[in-house]
Protein backbone atom coordinates (compact mmCIF):
# COMPACT_ATOMS: atom_id res chain seq x y z
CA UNK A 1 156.58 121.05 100.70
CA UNK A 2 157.25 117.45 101.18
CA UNK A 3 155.29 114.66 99.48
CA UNK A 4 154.69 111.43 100.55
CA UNK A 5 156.51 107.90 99.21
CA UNK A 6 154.98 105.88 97.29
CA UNK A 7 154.52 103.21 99.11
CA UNK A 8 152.35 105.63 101.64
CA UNK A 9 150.24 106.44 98.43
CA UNK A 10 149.63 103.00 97.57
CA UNK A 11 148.05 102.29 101.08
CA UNK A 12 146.12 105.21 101.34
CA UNK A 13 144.83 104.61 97.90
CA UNK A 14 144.31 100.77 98.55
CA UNK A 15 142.50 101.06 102.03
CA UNK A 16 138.71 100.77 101.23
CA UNK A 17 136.74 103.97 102.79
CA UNK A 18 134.64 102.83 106.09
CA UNK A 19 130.93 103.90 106.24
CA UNK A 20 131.02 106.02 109.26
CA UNK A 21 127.11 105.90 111.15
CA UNK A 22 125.02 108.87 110.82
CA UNK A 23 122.28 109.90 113.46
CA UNK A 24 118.68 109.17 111.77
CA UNK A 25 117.40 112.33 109.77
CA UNK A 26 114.36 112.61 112.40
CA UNK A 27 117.13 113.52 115.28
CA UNK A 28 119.52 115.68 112.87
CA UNK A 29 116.74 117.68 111.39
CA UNK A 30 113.86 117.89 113.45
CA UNK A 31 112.26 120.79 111.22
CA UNK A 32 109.01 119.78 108.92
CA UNK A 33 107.83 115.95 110.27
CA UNK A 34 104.80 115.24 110.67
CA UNK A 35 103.87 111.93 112.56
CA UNK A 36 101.28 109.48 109.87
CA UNK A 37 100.71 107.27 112.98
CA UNK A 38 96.89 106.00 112.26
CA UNK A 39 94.34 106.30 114.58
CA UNK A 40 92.79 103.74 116.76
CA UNK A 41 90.18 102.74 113.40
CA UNK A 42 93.19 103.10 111.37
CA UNK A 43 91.82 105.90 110.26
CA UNK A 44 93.43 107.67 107.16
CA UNK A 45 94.81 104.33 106.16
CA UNK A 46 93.80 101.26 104.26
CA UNK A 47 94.33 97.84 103.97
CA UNK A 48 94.55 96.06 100.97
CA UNK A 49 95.59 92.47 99.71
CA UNK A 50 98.39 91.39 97.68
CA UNK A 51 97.92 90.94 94.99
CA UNK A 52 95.60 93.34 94.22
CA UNK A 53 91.57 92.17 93.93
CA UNK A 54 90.95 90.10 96.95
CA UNK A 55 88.97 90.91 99.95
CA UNK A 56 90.60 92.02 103.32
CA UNK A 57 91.01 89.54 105.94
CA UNK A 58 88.75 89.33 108.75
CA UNK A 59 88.74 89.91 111.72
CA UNK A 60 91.39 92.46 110.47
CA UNK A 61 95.02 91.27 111.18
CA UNK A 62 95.98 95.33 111.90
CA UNK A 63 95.54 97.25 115.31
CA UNK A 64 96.96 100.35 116.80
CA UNK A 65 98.20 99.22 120.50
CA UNK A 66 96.05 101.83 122.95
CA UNK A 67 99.20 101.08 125.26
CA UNK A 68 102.29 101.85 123.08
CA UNK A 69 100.90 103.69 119.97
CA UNK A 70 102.73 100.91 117.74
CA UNK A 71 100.99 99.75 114.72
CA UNK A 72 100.56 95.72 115.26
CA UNK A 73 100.25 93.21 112.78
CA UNK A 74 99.35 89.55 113.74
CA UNK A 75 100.92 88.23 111.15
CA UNK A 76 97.56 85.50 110.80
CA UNK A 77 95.46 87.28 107.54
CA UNK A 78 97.47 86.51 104.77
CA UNK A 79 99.77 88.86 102.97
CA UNK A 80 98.48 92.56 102.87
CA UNK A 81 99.79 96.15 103.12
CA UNK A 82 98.18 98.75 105.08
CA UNK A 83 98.26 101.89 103.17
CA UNK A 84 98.98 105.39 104.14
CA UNK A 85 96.20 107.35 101.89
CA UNK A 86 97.93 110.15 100.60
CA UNK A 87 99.74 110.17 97.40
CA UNK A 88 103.53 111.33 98.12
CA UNK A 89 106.24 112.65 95.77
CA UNK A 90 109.31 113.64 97.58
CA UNK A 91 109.56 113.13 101.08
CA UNK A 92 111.62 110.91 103.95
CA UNK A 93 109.56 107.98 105.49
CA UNK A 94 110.97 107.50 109.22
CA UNK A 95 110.01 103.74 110.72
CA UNK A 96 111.09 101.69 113.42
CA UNK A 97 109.97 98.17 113.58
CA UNK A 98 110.73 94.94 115.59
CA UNK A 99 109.21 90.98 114.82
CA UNK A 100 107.82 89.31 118.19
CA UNK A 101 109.94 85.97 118.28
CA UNK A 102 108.70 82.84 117.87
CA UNK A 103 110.22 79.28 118.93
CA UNK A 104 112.97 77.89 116.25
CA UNK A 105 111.24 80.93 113.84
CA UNK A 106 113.04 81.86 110.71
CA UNK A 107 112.04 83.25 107.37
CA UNK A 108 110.70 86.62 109.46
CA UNK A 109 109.64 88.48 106.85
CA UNK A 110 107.64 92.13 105.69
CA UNK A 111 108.35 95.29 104.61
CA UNK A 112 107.87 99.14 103.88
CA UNK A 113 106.33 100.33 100.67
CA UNK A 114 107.11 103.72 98.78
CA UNK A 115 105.97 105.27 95.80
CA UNK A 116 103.27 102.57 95.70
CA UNK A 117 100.49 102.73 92.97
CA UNK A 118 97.20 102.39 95.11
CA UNK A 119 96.71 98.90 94.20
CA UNK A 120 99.89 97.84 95.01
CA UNK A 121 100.28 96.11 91.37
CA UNK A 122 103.74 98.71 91.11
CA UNK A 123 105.58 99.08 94.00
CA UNK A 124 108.94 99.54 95.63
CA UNK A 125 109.85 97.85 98.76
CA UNK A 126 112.69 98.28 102.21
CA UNK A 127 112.97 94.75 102.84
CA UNK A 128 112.26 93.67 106.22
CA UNK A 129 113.94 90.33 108.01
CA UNK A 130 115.23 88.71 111.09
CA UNK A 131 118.96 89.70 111.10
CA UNK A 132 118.62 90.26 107.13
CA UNK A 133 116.91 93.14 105.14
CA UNK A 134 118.22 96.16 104.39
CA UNK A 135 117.83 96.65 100.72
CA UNK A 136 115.42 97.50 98.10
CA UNK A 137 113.78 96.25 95.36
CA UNK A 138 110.33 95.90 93.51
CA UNK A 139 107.98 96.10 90.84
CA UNK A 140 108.90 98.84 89.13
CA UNK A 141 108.69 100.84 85.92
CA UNK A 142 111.76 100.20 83.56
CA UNK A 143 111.93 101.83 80.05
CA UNK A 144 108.18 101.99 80.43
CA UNK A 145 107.64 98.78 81.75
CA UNK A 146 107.11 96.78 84.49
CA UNK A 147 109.56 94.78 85.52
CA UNK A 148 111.31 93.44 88.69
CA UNK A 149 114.68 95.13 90.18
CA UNK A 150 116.57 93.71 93.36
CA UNK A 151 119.33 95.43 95.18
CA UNK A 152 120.02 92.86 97.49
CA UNK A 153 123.07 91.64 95.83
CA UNK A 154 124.78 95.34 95.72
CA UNK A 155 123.21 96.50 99.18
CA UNK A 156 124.85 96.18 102.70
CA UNK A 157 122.18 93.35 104.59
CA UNK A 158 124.36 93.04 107.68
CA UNK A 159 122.76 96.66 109.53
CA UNK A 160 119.25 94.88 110.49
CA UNK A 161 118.55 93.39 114.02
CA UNK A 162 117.28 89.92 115.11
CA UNK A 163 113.57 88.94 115.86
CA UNK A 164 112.59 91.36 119.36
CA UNK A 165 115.61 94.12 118.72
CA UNK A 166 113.99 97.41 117.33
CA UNK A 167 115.36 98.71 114.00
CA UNK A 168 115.23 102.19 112.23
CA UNK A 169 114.68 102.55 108.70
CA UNK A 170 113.98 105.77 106.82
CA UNK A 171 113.43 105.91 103.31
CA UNK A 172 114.08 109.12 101.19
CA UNK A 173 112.22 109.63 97.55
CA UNK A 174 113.90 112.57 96.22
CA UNK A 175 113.39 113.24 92.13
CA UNK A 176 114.59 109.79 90.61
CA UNK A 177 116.15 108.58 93.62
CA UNK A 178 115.35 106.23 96.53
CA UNK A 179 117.77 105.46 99.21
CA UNK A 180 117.57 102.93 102.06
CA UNK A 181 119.04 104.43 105.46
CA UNK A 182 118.97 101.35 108.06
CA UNK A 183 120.37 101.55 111.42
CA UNK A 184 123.35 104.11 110.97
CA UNK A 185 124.07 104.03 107.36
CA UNK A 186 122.88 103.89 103.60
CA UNK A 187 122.30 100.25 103.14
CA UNK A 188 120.78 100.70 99.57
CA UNK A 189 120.19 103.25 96.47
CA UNK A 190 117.77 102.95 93.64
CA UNK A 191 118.99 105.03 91.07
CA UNK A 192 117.38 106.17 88.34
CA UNK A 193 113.64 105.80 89.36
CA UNK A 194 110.53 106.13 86.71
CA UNK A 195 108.28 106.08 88.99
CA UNK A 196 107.89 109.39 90.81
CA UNK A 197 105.36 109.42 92.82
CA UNK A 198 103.01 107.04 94.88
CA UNK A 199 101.49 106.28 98.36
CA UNK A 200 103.69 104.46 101.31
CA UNK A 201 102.93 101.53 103.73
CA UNK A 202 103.60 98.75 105.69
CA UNK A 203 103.49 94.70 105.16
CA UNK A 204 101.76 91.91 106.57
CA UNK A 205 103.46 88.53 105.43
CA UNK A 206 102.94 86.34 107.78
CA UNK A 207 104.92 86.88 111.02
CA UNK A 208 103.80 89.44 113.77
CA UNK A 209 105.39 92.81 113.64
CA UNK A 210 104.92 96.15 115.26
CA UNK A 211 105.66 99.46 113.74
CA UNK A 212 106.32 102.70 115.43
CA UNK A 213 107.38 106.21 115.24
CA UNK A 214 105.94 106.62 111.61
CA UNK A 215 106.86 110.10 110.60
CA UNK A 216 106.61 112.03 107.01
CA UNK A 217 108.92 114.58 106.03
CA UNK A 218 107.26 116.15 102.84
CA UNK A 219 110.60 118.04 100.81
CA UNK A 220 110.60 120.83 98.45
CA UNK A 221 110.93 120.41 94.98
């Protein structure tokens, strides 16, 4: 058997591996979802302020389009979450969302919630921008205390679309670990999780922002 030079070793060995794109779980595995959209009351869902304590906006800043079936958010009732009421332990969270444009409009910003306590006081977030996003991060329980993590700085933030373009996230809880699948690949990983179970849902932080295709995937433990 022959073996390769050395100098071919050195360049396998120094070429960094590409992410290759995956198809979304919801496509690849179509067994077991079950779709969370809410109803045209929002029924089986709630919305709450952040932080916790304050009383909801009104008129209400969330609607389910009768048209499209997307869950809209105005964007004009302060920051919120709309929460899906059913505590979760390990599941995948499938969402596609887009931001409506606006003139010279920057700073879009929301974001999907997992393993949420119902108040929304610990929580850990998908980030959602214009162009940017793609990571996690959150109020979360460290050692047995609260504390803030951010992944931004060791996640890949180039997979999200601009303002109008529809993006894919889905979000998988499994034991102790969250990962961040955005548009193809595994943008971010939260390793090491304390916090094991918790209810999921969706942001309101000031820009309009519609939400579709919400499915659950409930796994086996």
């Amino acid at each position: 058997m022959r073996t390769a030079s050395l100098p071919l070793l050195l360049l396998v060995f120094a070429c960094p591996l590409i992410a290759q794109d995956t198809a979304p779980a919801l496509q690849s595995d179509r067994a077991g979802w079950v779709d969370i959209t809410p109803g045209a009351n929002l029924d089986g869902w709630t919305v709450l302020t952040l932080p916790a304590g304050g009383a909801a906006h009104q008129p209400s800043q969330w609607k389910v389009d009768s048209q499209t079936g997307s869950v809209v958010c105005e964007g004009n009732g302060g920051h919120e979450w709309l929460r899906y009421d059913r505590e979760l332990k390990d599941f995948i969270l499938h969402v596609e969302w887009r931001f409506t444009p606006i003139e010279a409009g920057k700073g879009y910003n929301s974001g999907v919630f997992v393993r949420s306590s119902s108040d929304g006081k610990i929580w850990h977030q998908a980030q959602v921008g214009s162009g940017s996003g793609g990571f996690l991060f959150g109020d979360t329980m460290v050692n047995g205390e609260v504390k803030r993590v951010n992944l931004r700085a060791s996640s890949i933030s180039d997979r999200v679309k601009p303002a109008g373009e529809w993006n894919i996230y889905e979000i998988t809880c499994r034991g102790n670990q969250l990962a961040l699948w955005a548009n193809g690949i595994t943008t971010s990983e939260l390793p090491n999780c304390e916090v094991l179970q918790g209810y999921v849902g969706l942001e309101a932080e000031g820009y309009k922002i519609e939400f579709r295709n919400l499915k659950l995937k409930e796994l086996s433990h």
